[in-house]
N, C-alpha and C. Protein backbone atom coordinates (compact mmCIF):
# COMPACT_ATOMS: atom_id res chain seq x y z
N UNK A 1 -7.10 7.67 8.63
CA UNK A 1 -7.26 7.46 7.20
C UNK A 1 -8.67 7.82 6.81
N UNK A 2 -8.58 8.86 5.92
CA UNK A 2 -10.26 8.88 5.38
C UNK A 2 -10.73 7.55 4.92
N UNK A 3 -11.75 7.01 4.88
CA UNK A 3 -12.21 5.92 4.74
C UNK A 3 -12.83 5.52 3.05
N UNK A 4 -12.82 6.18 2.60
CA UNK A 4 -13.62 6.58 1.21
C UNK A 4 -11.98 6.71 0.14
N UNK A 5 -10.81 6.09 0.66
CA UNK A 5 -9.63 6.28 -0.06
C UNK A 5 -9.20 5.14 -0.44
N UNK A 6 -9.21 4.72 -1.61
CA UNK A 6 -8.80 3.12 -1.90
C UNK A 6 -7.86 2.37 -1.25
N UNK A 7 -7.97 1.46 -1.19
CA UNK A 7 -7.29 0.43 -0.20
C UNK A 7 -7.22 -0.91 -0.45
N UNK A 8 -6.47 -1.49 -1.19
CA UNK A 8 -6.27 -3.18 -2.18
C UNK A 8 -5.24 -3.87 -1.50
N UNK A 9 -5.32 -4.52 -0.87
CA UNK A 9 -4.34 -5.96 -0.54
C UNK A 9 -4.48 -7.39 -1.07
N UNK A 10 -4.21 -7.13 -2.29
CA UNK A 10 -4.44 -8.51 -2.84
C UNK A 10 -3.26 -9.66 -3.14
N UNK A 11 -3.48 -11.06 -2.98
CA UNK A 11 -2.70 -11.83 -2.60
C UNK A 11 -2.77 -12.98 -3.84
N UNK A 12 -1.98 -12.89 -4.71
CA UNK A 12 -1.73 -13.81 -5.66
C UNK A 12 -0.80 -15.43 -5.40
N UNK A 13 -1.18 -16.22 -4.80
CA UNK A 13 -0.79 -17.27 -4.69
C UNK A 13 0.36 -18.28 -5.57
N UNK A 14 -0.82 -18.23 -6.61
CA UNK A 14 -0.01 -18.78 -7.90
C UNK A 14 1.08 -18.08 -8.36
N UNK A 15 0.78 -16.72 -8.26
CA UNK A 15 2.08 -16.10 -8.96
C UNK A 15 3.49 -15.30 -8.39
N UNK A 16 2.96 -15.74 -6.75
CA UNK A 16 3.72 -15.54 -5.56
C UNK A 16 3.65 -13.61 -5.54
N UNK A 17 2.37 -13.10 -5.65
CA UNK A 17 2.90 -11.58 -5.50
C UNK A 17 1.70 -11.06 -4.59
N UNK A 18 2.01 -9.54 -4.06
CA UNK A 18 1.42 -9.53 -3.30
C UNK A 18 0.52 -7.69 -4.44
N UNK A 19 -0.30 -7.94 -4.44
CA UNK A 19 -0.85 -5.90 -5.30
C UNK A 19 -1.84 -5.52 -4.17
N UNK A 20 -0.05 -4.15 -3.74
CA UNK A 20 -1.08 -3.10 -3.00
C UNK A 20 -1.79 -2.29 -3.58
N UNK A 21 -2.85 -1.60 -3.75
CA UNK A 21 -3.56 -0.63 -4.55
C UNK A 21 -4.17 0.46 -3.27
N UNK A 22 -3.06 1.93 -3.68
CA UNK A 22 -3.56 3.07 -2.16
C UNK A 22 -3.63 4.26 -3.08
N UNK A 23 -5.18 4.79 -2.57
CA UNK A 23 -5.32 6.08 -3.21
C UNK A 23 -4.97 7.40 -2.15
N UNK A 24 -4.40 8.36 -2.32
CA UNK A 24 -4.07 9.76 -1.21
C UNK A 24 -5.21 10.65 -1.52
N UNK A 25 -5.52 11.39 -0.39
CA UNK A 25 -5.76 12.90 -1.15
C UNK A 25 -4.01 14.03 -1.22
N UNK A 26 -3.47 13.75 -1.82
CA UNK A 26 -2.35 14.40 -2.71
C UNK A 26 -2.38 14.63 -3.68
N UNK A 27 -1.37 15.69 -4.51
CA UNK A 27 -0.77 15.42 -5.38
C UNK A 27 0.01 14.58 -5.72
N UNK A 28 0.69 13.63 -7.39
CA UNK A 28 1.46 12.88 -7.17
C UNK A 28 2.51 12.99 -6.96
N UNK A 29 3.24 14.62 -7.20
CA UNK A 29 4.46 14.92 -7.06
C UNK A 29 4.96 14.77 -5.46
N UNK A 30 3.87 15.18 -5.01
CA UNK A 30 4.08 15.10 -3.26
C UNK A 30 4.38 13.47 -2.88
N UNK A 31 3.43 12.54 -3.13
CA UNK A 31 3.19 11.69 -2.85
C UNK A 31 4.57 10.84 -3.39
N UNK A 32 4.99 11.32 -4.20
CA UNK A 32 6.53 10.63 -5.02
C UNK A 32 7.85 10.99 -3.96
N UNK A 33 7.58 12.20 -3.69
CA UNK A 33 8.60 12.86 -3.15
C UNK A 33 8.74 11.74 -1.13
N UNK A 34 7.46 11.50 -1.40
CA UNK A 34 7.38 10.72 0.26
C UNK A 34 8.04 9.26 0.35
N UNK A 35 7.68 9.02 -0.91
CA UNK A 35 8.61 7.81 -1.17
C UNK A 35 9.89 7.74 -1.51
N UNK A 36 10.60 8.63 -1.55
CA UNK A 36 11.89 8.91 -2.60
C UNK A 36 12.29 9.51 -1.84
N UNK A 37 12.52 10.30 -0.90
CA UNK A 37 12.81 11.31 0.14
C UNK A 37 13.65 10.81 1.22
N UNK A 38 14.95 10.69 1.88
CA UNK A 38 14.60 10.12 3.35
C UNK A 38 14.19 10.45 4.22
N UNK A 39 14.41 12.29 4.01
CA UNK A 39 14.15 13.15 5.35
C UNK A 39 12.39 12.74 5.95
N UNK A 40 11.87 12.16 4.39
CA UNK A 40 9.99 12.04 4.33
C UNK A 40 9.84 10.76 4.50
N UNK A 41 10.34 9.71 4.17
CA UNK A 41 10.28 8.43 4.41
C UNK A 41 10.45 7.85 6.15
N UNK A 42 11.32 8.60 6.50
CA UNK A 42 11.23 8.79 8.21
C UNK A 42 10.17 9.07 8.86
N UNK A 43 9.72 9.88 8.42
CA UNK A 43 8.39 10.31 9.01
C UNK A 43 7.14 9.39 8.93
N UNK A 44 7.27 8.66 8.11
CA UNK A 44 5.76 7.37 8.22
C UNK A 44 6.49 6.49 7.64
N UNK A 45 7.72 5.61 7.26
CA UNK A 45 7.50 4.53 6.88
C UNK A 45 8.31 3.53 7.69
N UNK A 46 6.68 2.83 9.03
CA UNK A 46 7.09 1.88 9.53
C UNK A 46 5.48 1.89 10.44
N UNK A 47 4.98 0.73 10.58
CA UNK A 47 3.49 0.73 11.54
C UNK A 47 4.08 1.58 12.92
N UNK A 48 2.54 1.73 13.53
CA UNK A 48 2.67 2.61 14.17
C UNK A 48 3.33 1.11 15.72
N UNK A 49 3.93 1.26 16.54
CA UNK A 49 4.73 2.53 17.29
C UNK A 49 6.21 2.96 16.86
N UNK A 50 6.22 1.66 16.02
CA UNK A 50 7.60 2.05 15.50
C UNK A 50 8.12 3.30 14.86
N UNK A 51 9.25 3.64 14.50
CA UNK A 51 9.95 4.65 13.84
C UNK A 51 11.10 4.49 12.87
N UNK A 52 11.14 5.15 11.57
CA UNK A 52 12.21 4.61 10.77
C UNK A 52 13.01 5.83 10.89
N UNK A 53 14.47 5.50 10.95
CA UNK A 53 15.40 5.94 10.68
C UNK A 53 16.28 5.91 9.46
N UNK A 54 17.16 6.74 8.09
CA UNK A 54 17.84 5.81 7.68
C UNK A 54 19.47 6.19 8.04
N UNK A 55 20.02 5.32 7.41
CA UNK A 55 21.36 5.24 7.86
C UNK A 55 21.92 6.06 6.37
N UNK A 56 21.60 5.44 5.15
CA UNK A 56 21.71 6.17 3.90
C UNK A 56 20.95 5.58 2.82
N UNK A 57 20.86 7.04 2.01
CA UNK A 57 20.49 6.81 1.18
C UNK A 57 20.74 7.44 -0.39
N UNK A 58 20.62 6.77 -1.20
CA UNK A 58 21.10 7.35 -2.84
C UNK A 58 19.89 6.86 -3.88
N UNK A 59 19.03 7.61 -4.12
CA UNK A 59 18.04 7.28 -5.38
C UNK A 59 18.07 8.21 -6.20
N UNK A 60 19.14 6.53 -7.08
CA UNK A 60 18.97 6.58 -8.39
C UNK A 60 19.36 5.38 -8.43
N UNK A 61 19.54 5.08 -10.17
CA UNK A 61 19.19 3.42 -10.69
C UNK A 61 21.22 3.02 -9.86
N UNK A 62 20.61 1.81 -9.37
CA UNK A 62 22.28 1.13 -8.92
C UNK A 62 22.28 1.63 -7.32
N UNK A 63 21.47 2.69 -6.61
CA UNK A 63 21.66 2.93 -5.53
C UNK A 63 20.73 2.35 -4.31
N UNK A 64 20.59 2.70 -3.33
CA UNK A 64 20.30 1.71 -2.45
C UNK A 64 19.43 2.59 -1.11
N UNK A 65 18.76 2.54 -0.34
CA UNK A 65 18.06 3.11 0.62
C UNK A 65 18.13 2.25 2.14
N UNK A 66 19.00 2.47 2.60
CA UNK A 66 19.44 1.05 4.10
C UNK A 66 18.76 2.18 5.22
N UNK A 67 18.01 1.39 5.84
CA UNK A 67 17.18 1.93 6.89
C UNK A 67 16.77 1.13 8.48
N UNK A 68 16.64 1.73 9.08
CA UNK A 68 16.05 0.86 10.46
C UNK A 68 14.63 0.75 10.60
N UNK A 69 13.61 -0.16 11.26
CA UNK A 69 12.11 0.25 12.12
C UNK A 69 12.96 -0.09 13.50
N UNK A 70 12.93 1.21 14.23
CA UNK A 70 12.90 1.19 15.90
C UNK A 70 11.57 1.12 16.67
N UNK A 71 11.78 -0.01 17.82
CA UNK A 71 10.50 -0.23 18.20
C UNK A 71 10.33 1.08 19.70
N UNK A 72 10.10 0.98 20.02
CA UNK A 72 9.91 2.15 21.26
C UNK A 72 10.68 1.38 22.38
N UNK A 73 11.40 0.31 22.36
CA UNK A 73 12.50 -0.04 23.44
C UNK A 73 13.86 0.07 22.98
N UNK A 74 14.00 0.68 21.81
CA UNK A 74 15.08 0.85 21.10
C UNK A 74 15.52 -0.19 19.90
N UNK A 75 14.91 -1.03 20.31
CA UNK A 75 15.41 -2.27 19.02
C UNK A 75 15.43 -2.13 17.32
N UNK A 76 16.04 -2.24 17.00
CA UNK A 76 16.34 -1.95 15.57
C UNK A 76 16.16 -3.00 15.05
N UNK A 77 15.27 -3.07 13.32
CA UNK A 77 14.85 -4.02 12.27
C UNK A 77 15.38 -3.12 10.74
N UNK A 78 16.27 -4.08 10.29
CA UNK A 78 17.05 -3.10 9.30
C UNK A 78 16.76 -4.05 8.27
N UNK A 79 16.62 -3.07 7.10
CA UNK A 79 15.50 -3.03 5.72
C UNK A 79 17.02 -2.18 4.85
N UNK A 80 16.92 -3.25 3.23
CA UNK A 80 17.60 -2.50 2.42
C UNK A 80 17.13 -2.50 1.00
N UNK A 81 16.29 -1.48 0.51
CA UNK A 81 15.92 -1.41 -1.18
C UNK A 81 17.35 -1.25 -1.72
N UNK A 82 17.30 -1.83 -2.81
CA UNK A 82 17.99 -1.36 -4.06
C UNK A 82 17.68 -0.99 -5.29
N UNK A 83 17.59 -0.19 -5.51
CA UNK A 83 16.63 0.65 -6.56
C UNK A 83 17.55 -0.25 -7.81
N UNK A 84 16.27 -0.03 -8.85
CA UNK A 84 16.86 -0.98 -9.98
C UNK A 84 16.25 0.09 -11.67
N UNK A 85 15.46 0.43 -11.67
CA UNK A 85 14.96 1.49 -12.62
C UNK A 85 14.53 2.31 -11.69
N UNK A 86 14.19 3.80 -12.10
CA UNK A 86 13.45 4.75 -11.74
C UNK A 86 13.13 5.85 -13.22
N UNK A 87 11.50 6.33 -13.01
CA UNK A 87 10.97 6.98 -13.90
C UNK A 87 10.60 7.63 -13.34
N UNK A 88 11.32 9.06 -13.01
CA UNK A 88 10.82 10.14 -12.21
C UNK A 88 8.92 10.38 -12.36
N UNK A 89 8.79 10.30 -11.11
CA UNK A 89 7.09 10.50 -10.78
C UNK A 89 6.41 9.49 -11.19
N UNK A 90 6.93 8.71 -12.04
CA UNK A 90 5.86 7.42 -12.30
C UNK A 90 6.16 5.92 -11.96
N UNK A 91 7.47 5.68 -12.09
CA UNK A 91 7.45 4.28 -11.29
C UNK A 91 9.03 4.29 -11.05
N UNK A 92 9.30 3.41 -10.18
CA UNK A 92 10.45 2.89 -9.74
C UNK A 92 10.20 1.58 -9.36
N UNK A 93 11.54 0.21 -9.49
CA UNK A 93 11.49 -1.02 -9.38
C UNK A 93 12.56 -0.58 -8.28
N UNK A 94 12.56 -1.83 -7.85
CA UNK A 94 13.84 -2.08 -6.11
C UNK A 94 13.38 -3.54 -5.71
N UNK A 95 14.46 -3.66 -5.03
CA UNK A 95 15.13 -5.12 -4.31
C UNK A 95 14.95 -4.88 -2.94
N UNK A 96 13.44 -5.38 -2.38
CA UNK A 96 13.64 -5.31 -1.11
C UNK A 96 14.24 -6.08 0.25
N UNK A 97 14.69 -5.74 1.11
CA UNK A 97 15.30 -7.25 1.89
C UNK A 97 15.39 -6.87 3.29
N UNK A 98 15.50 -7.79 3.92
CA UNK A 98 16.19 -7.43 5.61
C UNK A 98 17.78 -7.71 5.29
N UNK A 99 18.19 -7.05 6.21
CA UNK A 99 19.61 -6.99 6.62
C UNK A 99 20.00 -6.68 7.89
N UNK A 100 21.23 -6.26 8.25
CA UNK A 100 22.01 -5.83 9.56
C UNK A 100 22.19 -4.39 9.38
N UNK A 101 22.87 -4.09 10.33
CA UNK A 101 23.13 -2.83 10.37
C UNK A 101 24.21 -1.98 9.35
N UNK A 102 25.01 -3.00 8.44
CA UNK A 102 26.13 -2.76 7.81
C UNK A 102 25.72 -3.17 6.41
N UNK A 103 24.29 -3.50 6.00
CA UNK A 103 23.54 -3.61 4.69
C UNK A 103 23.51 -4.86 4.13
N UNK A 104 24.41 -6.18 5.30
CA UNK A 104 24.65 -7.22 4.84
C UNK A 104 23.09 -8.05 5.09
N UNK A 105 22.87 -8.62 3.57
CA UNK A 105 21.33 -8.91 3.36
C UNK A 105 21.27 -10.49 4.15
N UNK A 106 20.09 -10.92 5.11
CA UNK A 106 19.73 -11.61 5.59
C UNK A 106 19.18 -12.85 4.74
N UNK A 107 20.20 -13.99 4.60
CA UNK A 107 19.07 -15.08 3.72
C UNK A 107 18.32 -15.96 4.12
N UNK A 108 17.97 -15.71 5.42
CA UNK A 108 17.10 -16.44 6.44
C UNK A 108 15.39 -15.74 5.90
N UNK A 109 15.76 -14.48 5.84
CA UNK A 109 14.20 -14.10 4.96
C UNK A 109 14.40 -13.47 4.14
N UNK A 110 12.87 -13.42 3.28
CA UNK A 110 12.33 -13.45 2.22
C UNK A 110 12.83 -11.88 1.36
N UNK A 111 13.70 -11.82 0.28
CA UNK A 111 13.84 -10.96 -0.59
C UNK A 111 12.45 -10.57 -1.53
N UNK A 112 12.08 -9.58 -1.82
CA UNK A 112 11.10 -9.15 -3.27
C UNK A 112 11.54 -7.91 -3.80
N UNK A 113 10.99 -8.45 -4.96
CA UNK A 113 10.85 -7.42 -6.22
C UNK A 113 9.97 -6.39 -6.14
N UNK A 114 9.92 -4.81 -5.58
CA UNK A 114 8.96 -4.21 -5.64
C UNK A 114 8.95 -3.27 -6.98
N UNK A 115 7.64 -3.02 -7.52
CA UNK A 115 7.53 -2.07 -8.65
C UNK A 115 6.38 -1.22 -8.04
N UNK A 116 6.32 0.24 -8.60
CA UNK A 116 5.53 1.10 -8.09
C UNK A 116 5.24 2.38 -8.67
N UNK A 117 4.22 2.17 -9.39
CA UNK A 117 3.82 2.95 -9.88
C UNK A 117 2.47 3.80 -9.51
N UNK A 118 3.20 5.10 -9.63
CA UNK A 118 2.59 6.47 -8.93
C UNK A 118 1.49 6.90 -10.35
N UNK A 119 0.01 7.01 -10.19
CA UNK A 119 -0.67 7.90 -11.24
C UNK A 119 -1.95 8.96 -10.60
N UNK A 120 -2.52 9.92 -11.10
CA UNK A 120 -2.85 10.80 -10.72
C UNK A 120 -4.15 11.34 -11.43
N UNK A 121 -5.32 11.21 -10.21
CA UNK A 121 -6.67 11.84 -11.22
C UNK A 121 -7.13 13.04 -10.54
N UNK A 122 -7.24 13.95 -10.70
CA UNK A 122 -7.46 15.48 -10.18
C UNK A 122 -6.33 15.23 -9.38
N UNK A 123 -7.11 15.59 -7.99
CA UNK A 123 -6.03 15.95 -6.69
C UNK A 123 -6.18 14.70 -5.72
N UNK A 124 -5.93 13.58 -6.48
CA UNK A 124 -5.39 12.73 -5.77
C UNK A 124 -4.21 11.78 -6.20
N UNK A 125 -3.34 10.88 -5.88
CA UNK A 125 -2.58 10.26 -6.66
C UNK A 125 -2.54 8.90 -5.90
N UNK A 126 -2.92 8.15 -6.81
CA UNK A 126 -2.82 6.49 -6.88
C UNK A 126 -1.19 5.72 -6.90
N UNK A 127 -1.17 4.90 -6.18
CA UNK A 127 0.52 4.03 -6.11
C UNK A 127 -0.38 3.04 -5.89
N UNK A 128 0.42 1.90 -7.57
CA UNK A 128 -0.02 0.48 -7.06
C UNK A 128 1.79 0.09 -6.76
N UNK A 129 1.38 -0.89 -5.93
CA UNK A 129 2.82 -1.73 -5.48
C UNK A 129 2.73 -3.51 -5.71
N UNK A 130 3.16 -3.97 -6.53
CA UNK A 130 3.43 -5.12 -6.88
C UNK A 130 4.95 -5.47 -6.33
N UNK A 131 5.11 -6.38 -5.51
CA UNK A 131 5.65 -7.01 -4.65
C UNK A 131 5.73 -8.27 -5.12
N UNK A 132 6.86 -9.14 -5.56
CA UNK A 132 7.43 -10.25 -6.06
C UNK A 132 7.86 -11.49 -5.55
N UNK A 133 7.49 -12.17 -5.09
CA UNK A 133 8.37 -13.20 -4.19
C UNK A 133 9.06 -14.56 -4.94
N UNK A 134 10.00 -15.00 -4.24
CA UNK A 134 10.70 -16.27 -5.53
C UNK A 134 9.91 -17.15 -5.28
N UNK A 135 9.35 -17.79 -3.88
CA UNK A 135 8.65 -18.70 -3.83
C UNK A 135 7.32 -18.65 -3.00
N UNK A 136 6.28 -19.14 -3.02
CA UNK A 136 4.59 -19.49 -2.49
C UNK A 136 5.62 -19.25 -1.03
N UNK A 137 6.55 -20.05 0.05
CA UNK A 137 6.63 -19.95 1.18
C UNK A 137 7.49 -18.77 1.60
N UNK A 138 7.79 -18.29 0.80
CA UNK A 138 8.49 -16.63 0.75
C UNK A 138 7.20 -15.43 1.14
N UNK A 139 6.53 -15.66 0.42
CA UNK A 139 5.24 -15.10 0.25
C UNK A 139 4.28 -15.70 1.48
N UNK A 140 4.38 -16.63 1.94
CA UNK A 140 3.37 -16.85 3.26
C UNK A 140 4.35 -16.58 4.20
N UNK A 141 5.85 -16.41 4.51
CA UNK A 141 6.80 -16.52 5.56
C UNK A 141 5.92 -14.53 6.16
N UNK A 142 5.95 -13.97 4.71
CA UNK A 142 5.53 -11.94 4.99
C UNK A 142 3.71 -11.76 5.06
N UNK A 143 3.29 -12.89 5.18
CA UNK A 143 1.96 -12.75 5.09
C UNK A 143 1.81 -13.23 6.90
N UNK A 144 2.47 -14.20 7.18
CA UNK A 144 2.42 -14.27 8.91
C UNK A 144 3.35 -13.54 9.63
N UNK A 145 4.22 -12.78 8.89
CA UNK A 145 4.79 -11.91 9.91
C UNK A 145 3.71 -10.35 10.28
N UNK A 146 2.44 -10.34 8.86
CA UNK A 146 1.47 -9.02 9.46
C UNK A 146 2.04 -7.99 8.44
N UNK A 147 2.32 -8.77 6.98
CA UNK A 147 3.02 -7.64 6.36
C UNK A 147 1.38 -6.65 6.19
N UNK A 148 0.03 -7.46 5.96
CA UNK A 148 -0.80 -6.55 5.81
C UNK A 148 -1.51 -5.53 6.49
N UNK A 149 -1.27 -5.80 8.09
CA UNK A 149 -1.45 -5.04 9.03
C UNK A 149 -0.34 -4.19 9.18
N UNK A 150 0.62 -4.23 9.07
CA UNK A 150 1.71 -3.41 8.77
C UNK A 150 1.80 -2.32 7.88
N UNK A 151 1.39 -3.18 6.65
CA UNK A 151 1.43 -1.74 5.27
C UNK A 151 0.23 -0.79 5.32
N UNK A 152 -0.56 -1.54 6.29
CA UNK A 152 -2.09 -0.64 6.53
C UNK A 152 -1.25 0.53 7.54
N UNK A 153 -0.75 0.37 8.56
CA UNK A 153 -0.80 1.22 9.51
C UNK A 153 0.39 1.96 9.19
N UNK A 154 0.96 1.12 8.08
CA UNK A 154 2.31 2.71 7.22
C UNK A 154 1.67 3.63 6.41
N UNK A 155 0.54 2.96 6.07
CA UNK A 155 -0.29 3.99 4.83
C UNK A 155 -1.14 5.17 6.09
N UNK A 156 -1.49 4.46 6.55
CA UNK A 156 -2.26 5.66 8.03
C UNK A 156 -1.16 6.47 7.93
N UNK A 157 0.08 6.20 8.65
CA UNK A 157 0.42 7.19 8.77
C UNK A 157 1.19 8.16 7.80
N UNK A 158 1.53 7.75 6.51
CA UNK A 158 1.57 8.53 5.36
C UNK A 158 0.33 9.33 4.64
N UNK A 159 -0.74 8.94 5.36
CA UNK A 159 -1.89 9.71 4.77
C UNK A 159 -2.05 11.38 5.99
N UNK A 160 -1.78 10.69 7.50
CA UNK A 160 -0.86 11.71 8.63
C UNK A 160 -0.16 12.61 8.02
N UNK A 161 0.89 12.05 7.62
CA UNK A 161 1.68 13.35 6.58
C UNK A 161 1.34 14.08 5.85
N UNK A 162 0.65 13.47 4.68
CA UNK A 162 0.21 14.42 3.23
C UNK A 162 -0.66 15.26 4.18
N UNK A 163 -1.19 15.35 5.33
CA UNK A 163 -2.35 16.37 5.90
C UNK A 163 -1.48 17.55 6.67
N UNK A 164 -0.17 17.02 6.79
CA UNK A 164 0.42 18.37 7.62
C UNK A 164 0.79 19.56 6.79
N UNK A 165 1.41 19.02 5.29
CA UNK A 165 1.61 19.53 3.89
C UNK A 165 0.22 20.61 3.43
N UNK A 166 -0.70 19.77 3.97
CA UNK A 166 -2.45 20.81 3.55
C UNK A 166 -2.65 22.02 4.28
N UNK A 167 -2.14 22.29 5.29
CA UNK A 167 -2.07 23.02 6.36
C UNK A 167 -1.58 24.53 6.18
């Protein structure tokens, strides 16, 4: 990660949310397309040693993105957005959650509301991510599982990507 690229993990208590704030050197169209993509979402979204796979996916409003993180012994951790608005290139809302392998959502943990909005100053493009939780222990259950060491080392390696694209 260049070091000089914004980087916000901020943790709202009271209002149970979590605001990521990540700047790229990209464009935002690129940087949209990494999020919205599966063939591109495979490629960095999961800390490093893991690997995401998805099983399927459909984005647009009502559709859904069901995916795995494989750890390097094979074990599978299955993740399901449900997209809820989308504004091509500038934001999209979704329902994030764990589940099984068959999309059936886990109520043992913590569901959120993600919103995400993509903006763009020269040749770079900004995504803040506001992340929702229903309750304060929803929100500390993803704060001790390392959600912030986690979203750090997904952004590493999505910043990995946008550099193979420069090439």
């Amino acid at each position: 990660m260049t070091t000089d690229l914004q980087f916000d993990f901020l943790v709202d208590k009271q209002q149970n949310t979590i605001t990521i704030r990540r700047e790229f050197a990209a464009k935002r169209e690129l940087v949209w397309d990494c999020y919205t993509k599966s063939e591109l979402l495979d490629r960095w979204f999961a800390p490093k040693p893991l690997k995401t796979k998805t099983k399927s996916m459909d984005f647009r409003e009502g559709g859904h993105w069901h995916y795995a993180m494989v750890d390097p012994d094979g074990n599978e951790y299955w993740g399901i957005m449900d997209y809820i608005t989308i504004q091509p290139i500038e934001n999209y809302t979704a329902l994030d959650g764990f589940c099984d392998d068959s999309g059936k959502l886990n109520p043992e943990l913590p569901r959120a509301r993600w919103d995400v909005t993509f903006t763009e100053a020269e040749d770079h493009a900004f995504v803040e991510t506001l992340v929702a939780y229903n309750t304060l222990e929803d929100l500390e259950s993803v704060i001790k599982m390392g959600m912030e060491e986690g979203l750090t080392s997904t952004l590493e390696r999505l910043d990995e990507l946008l550099l193979t694209f420069q090439k």
